[in-house]
N, C-alpha and C. Protein backbone atom coordinates (compact mmCIF):
# COMPACT_ATOMS: atom_id res chain seq x y z
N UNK A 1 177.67 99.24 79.38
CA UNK A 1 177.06 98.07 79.98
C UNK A 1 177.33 98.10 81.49
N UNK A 2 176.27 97.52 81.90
CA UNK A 2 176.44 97.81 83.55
C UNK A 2 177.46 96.82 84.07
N UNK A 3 177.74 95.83 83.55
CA UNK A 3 178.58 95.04 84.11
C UNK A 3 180.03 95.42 83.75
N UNK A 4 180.57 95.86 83.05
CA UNK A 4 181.49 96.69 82.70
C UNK A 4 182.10 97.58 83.37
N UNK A 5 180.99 98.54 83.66
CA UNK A 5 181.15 99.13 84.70
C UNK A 5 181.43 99.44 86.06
N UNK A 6 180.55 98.08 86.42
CA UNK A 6 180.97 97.42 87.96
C UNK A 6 183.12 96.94 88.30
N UNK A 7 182.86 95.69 86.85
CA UNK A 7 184.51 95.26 86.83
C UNK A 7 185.42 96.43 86.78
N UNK A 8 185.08 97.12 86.01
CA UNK A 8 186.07 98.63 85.96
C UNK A 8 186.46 99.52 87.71
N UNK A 9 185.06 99.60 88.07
CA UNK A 9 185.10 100.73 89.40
C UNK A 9 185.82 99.45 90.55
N UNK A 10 185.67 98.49 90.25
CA UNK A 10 186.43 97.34 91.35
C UNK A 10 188.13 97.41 91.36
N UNK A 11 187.76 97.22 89.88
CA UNK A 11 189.88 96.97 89.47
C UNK A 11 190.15 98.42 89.53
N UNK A 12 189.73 99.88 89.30
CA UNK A 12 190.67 100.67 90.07
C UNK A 12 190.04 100.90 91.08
N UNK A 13 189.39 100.92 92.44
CA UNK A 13 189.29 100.56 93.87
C UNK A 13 190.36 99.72 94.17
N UNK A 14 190.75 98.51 93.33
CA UNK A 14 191.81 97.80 93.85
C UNK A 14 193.07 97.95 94.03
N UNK A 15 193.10 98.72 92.66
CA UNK A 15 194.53 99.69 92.45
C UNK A 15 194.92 100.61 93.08
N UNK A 16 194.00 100.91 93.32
CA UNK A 16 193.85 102.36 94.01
C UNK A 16 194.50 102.05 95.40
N UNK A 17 193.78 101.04 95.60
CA UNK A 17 194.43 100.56 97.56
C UNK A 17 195.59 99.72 97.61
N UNK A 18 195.99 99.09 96.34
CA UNK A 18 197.04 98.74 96.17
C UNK A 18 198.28 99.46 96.23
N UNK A 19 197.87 100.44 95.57
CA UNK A 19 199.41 101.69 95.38
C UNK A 19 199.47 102.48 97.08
N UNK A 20 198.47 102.45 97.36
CA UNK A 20 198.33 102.88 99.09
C UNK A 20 199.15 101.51 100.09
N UNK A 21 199.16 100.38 99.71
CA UNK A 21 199.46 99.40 100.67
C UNK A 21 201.01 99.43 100.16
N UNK A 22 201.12 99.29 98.51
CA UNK A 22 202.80 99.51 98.39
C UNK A 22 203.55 100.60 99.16
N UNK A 23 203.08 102.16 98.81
CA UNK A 23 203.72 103.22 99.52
C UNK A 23 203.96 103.05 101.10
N UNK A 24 202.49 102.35 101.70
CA UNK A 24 203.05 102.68 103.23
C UNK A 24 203.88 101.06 103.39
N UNK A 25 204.21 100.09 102.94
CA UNK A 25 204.77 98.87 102.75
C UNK A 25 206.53 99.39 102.76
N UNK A 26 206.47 100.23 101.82
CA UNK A 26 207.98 100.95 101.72
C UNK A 26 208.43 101.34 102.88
N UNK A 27 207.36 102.64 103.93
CA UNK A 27 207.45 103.29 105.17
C UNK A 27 207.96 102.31 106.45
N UNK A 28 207.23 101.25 106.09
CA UNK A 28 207.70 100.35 107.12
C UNK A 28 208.62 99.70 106.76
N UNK A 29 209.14 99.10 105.72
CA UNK A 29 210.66 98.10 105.46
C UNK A 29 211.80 99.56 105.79
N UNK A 30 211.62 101.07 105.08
CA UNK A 30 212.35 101.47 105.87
C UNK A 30 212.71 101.71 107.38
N UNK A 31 211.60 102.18 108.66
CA UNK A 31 211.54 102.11 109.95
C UNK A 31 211.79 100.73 110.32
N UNK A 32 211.76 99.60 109.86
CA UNK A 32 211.87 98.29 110.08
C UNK A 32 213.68 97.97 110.45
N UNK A 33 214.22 98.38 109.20
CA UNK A 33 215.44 98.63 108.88
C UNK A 33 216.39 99.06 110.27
N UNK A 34 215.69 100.81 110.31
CA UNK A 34 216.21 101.28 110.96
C UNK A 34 216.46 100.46 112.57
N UNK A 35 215.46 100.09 113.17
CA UNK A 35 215.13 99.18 114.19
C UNK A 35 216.34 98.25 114.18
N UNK A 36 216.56 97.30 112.98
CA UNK A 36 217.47 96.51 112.68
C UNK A 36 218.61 97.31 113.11
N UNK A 37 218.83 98.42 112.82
CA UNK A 37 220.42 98.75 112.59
C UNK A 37 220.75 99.58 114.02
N UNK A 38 219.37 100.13 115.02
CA UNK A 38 219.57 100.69 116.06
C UNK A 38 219.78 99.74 116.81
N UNK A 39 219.31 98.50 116.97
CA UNK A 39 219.94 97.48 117.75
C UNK A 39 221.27 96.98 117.84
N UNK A 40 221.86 96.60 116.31
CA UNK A 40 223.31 96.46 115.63
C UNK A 40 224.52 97.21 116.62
N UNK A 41 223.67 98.59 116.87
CA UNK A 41 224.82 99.98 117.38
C UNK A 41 224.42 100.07 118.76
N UNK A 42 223.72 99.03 119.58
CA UNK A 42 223.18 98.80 120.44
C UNK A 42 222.30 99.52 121.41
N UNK A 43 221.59 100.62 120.47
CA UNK A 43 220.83 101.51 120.94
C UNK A 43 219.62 101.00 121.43
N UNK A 44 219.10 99.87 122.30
CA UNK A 44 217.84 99.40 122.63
C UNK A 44 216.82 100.23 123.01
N UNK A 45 217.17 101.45 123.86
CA UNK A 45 215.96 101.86 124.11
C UNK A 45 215.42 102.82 122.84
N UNK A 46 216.29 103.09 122.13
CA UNK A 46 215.92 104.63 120.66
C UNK A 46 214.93 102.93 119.81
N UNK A 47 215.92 101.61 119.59
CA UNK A 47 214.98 100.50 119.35
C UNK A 47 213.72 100.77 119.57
N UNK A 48 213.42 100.44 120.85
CA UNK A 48 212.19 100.16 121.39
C UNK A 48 211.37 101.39 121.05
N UNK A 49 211.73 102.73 121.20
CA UNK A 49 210.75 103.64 120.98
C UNK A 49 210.86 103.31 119.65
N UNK A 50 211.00 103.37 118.29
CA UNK A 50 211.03 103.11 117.12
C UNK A 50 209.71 101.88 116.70
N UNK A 51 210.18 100.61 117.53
CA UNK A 51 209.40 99.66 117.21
C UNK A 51 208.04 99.79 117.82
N UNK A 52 208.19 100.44 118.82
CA UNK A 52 206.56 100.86 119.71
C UNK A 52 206.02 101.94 118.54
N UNK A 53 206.33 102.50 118.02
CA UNK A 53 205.57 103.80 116.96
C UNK A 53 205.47 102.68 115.83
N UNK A 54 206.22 102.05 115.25
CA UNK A 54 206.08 100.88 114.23
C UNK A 54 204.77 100.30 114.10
N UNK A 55 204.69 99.23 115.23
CA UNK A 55 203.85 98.70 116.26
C UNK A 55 202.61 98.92 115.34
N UNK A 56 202.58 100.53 115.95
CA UNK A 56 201.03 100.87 116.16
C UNK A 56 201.04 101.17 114.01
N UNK A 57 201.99 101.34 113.39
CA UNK A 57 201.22 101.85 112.12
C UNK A 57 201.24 100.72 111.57
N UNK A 58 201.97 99.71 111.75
CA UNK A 58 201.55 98.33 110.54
C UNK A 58 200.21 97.68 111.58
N UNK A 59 199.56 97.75 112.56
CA UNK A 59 198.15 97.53 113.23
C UNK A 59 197.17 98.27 112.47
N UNK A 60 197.72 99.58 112.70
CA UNK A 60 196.58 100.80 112.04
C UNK A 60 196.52 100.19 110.41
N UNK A 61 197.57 100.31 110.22
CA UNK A 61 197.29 99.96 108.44
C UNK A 61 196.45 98.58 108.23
N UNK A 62 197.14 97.69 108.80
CA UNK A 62 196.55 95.82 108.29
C UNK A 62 195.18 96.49 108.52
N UNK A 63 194.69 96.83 109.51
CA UNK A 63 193.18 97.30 109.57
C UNK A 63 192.19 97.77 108.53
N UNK A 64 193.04 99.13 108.41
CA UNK A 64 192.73 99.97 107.23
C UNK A 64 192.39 99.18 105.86
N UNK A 65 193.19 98.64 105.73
CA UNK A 65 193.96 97.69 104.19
C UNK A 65 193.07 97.05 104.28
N UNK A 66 192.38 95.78 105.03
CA UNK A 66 191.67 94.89 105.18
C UNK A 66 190.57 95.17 104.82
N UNK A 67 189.85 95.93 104.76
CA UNK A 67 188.50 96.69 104.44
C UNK A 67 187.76 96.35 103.12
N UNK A 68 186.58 96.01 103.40
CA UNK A 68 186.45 95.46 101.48
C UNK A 68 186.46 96.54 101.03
N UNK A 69 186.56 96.63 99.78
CA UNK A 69 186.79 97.48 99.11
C UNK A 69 185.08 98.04 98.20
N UNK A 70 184.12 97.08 97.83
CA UNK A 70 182.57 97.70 97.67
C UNK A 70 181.90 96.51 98.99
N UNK A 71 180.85 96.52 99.27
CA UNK A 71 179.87 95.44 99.78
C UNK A 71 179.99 94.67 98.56
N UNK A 72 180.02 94.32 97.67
CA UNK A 72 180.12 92.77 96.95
C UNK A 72 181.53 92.53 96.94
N UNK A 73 182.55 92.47 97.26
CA UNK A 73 183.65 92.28 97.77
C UNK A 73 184.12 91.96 98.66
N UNK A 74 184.72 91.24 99.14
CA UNK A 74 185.39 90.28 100.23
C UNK A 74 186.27 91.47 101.08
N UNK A 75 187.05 91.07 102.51
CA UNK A 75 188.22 91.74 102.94
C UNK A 75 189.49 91.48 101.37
N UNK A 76 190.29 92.45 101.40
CA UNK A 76 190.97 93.43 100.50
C UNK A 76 192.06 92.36 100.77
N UNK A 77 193.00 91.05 99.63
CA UNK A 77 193.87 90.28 99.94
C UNK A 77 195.12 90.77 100.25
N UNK A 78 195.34 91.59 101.56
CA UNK A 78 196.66 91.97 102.05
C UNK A 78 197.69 91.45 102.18
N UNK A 79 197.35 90.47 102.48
CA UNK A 79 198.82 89.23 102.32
C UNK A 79 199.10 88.45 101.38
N UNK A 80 198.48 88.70 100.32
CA UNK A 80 198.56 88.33 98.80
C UNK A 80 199.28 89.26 98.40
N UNK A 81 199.75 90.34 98.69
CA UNK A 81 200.48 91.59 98.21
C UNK A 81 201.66 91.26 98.35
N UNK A 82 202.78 91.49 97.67
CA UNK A 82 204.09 90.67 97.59
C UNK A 82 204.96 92.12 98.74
N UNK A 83 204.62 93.68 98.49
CA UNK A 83 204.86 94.63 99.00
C UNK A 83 204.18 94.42 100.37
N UNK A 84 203.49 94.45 100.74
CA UNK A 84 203.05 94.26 102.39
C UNK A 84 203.69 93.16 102.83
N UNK A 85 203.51 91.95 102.41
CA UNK A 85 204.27 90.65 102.98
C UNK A 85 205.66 91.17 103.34
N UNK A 86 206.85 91.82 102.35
CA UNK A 86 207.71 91.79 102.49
C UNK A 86 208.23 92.98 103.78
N UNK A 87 207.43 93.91 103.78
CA UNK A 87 206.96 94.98 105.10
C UNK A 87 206.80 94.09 106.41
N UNK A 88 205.75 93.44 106.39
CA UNK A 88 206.07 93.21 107.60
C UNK A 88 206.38 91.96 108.15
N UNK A 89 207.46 91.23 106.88
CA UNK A 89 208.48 90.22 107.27
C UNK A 89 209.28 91.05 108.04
N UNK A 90 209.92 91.62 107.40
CA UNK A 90 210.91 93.10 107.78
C UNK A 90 210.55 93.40 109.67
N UNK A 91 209.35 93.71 109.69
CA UNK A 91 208.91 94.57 110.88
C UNK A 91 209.26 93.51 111.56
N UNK A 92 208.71 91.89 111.69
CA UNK A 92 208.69 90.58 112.44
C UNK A 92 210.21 90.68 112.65
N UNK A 93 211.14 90.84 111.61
CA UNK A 93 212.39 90.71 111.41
C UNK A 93 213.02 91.72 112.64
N UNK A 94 212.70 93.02 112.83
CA UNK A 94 212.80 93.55 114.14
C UNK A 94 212.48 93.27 115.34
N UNK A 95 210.91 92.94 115.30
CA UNK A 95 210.28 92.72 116.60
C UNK A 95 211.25 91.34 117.15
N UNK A 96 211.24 90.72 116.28
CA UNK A 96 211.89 89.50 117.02
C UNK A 96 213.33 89.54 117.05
N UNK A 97 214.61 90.49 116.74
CA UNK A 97 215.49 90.77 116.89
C UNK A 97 215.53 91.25 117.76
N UNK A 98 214.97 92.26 118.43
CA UNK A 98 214.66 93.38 119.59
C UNK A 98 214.49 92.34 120.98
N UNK A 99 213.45 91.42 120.40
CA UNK A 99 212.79 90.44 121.62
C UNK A 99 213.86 89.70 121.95
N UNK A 100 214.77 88.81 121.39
CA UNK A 100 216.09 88.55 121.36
C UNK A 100 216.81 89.00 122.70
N UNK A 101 217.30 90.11 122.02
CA UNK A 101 218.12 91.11 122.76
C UNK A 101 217.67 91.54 124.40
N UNK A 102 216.53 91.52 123.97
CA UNK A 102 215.91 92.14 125.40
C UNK A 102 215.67 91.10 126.43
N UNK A 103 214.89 89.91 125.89
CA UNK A 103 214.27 89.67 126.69
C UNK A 103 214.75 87.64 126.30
N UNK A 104 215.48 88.10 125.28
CA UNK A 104 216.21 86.32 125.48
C UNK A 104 215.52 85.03 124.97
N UNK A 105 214.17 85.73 124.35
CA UNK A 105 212.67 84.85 123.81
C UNK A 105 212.42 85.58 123.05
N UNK A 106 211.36 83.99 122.06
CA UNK A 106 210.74 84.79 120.73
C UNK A 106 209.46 84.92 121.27
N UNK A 107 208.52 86.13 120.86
CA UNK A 107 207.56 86.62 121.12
C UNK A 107 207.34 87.40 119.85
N UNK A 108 205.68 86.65 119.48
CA UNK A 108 205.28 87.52 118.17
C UNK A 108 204.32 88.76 118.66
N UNK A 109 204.48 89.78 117.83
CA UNK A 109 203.82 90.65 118.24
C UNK A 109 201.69 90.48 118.18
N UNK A 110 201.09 90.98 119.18
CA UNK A 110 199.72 91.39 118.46
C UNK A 110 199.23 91.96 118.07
N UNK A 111 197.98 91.93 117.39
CA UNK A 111 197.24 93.26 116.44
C UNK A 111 197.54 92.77 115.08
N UNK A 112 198.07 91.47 114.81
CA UNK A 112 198.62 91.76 112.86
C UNK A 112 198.41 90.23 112.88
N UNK A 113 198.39 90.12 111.39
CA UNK A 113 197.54 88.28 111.37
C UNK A 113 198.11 88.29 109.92
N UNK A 114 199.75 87.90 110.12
CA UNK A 114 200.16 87.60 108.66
C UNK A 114 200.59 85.82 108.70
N UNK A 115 200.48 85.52 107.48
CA UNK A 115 200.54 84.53 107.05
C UNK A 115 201.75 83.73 107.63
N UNK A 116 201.97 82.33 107.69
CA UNK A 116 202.95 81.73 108.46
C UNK A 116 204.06 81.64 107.40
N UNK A 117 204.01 81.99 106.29
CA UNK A 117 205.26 81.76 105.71
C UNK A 117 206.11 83.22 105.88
N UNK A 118 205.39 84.50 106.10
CA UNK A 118 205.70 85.99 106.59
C UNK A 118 206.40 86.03 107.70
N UNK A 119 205.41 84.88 108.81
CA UNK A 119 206.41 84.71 109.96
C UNK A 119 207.62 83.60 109.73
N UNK A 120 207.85 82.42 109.18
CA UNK A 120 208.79 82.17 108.76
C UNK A 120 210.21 82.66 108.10
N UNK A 121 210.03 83.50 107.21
CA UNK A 121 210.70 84.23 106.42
C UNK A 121 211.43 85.31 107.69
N UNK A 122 210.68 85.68 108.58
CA UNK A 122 210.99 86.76 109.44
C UNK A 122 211.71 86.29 110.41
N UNK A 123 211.91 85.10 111.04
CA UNK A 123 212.07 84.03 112.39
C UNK A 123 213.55 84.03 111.40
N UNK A 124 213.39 83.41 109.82
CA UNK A 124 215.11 82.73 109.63
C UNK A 124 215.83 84.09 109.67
N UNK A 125 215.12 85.41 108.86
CA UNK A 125 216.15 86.67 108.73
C UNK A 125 216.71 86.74 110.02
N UNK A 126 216.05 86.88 111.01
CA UNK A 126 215.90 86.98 112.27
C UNK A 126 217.63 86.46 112.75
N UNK A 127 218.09 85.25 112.44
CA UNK A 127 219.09 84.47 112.49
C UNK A 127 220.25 85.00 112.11
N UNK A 128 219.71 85.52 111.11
CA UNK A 128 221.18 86.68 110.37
C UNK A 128 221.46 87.08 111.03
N UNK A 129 220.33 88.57 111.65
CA UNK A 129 221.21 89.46 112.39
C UNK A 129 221.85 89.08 113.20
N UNK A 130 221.44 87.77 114.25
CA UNK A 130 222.17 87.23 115.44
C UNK A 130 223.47 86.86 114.75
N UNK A 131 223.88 86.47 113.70
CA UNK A 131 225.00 86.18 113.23
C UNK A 131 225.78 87.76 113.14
N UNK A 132 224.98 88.70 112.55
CA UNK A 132 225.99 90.14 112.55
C UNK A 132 226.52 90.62 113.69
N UNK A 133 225.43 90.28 114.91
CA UNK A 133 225.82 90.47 116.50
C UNK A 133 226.64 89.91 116.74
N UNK A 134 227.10 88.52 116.52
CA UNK A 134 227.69 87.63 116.81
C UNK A 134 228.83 88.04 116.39
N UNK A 135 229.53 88.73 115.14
CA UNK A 135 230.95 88.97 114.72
C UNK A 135 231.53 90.03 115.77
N UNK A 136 230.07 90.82 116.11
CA UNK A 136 230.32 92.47 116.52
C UNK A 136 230.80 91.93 118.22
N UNK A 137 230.01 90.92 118.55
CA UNK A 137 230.12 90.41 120.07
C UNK A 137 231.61 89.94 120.34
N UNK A 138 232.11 88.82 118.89
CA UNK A 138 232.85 88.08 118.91
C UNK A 138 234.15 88.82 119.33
N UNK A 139 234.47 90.08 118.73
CA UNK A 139 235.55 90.77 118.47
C UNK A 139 235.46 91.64 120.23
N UNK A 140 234.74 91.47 120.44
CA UNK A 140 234.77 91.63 122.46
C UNK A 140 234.98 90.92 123.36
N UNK A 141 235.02 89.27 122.59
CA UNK A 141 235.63 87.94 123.77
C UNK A 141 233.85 87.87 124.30
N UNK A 142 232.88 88.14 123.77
CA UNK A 142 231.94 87.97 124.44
C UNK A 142 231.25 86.47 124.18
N UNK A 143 231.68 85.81 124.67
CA UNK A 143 230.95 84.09 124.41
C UNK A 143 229.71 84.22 125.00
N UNK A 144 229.71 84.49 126.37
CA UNK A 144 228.32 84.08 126.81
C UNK A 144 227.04 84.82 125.91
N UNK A 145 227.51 86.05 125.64
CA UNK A 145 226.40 86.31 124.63
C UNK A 145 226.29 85.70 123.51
N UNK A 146 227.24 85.56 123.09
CA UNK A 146 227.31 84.55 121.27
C UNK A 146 226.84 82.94 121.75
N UNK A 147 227.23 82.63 122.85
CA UNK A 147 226.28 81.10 122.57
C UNK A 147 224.70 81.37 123.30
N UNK A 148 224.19 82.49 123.66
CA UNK A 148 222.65 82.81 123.94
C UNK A 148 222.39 83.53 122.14
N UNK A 149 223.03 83.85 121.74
CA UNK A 149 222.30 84.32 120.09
C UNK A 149 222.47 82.61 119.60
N UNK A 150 223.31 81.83 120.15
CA UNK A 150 223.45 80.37 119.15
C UNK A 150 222.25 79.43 119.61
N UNK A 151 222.14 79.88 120.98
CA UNK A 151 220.75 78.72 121.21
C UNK A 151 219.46 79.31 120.72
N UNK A 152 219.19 81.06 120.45
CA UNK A 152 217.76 81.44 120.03
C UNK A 152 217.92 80.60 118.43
N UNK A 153 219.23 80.80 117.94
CA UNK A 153 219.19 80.40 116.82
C UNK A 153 218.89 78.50 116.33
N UNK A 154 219.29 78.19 117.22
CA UNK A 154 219.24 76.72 116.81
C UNK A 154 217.19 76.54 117.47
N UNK A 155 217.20 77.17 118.24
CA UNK A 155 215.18 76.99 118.93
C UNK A 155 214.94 77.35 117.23
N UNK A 156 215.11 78.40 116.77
CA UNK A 156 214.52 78.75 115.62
C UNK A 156 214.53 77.62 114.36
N UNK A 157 215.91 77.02 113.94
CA UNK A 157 216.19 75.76 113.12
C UNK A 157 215.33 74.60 113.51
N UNK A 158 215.80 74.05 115.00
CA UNK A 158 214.94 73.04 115.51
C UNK A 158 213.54 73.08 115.42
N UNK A 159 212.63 74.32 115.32
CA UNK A 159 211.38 74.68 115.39
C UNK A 159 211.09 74.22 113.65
N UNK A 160 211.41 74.93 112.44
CA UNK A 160 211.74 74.78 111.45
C UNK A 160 212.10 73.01 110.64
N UNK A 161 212.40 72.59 111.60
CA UNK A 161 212.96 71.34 111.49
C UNK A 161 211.85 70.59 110.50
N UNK A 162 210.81 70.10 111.60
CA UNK A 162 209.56 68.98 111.00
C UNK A 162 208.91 69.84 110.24
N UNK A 163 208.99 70.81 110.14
CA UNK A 163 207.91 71.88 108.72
C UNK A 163 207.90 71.17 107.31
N UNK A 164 207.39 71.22 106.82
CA UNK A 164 206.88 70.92 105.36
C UNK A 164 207.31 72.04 104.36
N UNK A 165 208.68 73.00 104.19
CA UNK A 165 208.59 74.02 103.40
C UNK A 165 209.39 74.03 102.00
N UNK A 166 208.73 74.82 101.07
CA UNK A 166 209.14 74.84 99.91
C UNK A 166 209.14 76.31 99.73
N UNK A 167 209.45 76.21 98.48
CA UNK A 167 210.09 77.91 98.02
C UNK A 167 210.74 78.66 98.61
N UNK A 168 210.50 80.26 98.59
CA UNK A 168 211.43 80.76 99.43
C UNK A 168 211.34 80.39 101.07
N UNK A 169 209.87 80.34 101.36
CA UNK A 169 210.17 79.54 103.19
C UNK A 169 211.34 78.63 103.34
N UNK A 170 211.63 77.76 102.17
CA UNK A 170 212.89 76.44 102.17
C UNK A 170 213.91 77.41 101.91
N UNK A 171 213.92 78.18 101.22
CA UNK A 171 215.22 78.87 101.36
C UNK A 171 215.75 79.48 102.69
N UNK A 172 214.73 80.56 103.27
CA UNK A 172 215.20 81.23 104.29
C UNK A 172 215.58 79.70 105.26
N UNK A 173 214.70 78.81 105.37
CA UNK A 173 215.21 78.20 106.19
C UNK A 173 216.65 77.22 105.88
N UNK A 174 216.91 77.08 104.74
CA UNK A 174 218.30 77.07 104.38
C UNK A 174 219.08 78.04 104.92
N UNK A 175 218.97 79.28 104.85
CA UNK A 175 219.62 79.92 105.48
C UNK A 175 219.99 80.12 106.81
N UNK A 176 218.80 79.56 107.32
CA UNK A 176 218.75 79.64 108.79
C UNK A 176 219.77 78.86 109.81
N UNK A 177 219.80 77.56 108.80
CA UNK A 177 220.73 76.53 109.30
C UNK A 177 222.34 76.90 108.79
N UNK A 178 222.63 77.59 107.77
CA UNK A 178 224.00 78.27 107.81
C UNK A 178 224.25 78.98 108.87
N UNK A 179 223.32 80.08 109.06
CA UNK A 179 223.42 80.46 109.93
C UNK A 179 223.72 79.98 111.44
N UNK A 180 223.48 79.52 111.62
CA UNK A 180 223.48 78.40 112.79
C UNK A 180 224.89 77.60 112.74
N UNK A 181 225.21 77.09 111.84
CA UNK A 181 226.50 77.16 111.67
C UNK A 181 227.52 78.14 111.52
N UNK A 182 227.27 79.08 111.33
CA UNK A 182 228.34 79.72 111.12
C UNK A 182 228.15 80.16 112.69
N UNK A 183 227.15 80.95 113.51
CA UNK A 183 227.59 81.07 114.56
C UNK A 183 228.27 80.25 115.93
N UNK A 184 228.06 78.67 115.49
CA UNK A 184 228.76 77.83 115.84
C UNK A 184 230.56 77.70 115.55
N UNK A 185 230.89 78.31 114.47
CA UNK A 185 231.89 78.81 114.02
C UNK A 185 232.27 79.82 114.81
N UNK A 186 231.82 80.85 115.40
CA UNK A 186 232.00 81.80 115.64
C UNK A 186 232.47 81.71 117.58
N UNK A 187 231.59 80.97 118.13
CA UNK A 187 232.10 80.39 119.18
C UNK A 187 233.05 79.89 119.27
N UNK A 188 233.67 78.74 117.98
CA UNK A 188 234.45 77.87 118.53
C UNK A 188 235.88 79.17 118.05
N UNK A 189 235.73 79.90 117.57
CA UNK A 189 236.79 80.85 117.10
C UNK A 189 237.16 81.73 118.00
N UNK A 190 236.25 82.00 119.07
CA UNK A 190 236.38 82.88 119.83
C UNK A 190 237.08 82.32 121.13
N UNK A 191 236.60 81.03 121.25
CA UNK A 191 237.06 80.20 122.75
C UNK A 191 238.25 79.78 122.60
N UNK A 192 239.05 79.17 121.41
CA UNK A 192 240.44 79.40 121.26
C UNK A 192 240.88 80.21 121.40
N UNK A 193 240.74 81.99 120.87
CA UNK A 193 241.43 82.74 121.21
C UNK A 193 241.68 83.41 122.39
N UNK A 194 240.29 83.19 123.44
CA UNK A 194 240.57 83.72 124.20
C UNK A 194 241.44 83.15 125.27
């Protein structure tokens, strides 16, 4: 039956680009990672070249990906994909760690059009790492840097604040506000000792 046929050649077209968006989804939470952890060891510029090659393949891909899949088919739901979302939370999770570091502001990247709970999720992780900096800073007497990771962090909570979020968005942003505390912790631990 012809209609049979049609549903069939759609659902594996779909699959098909699905198992393509998981695999390169993986490529990037790992390079994402790495970004994360070249900053950690305070390698900014090996960072920056990393996240500039990044950059360009989660652009190239959202592109790619987006594509309907026949003419009776819509653009391809990329951000319905639980594997891409979590890719380039991850990537946001760098870019805006990096931006941090560098340049002391959040700045989202362009070329990519993910969903606001992707950028949410990415803004609270985001908070962590300033908290991992923050132990690594702490153990150097470095305050002035630990209360500039405490104010990106509280812009980020305060921003978060009047939102409307549930599920995991309410979680990360639960987290966000530990976070925020604890690096408040982390100041006041450090200014006694020193």
């Amino acid at each position: 039956m012809k209609l049979f046929n049609t549903i069939v050649r759609e659902l594996e077209a779909y699959e098909a680009r699905r198992e393509l968006v998981i695999k390169a989804g993986r490529e990037i939470l790992r390079d994402a990672k790495r970004v994360i952890f070249l900053c950690h060891d305070g390698k900014l510029d090996e960072a920056k070249r990393h996240l500039a090659s990044l950059t360009r393949v989660v652009g190239t891909n959202e592109k790619k990906f987006k594509k309907p899949l026949s003419s009776a088919m819509g653009s391809f739901p990329l951000y319905s994909e639980g594997s891409w979302c979590a890719a380039v939370e991850e990537y946001l999770e760098a870019w805006f760690l990096l931006h941090f570091l560098t340049h002391k502001k959040i700045v989202a990247p362009t070329g990519i059009a993910p969903k606001a709970d992707v950028y949410i999720g990415a803004l609270a992780d985001s908070t962590g790492e300033l908290v991992r900096l923050a132990v690594l800073r702490g153990a150097r007497k470095e305050v002035k840097t630990i209360e500039q990771f405490r104010g990106l962090t509280a812009r980020v909570v305060e921003f978060m604040l009047p939102l409307y979020l549930t599920g995991s968005s309410r979680q990360k942003f639960d987290a966000a506000k530990k976070n925020l505390k604890r690096i408040e912790e982390i100041v006041y631990e450090v200014r006694i000792r020193s």
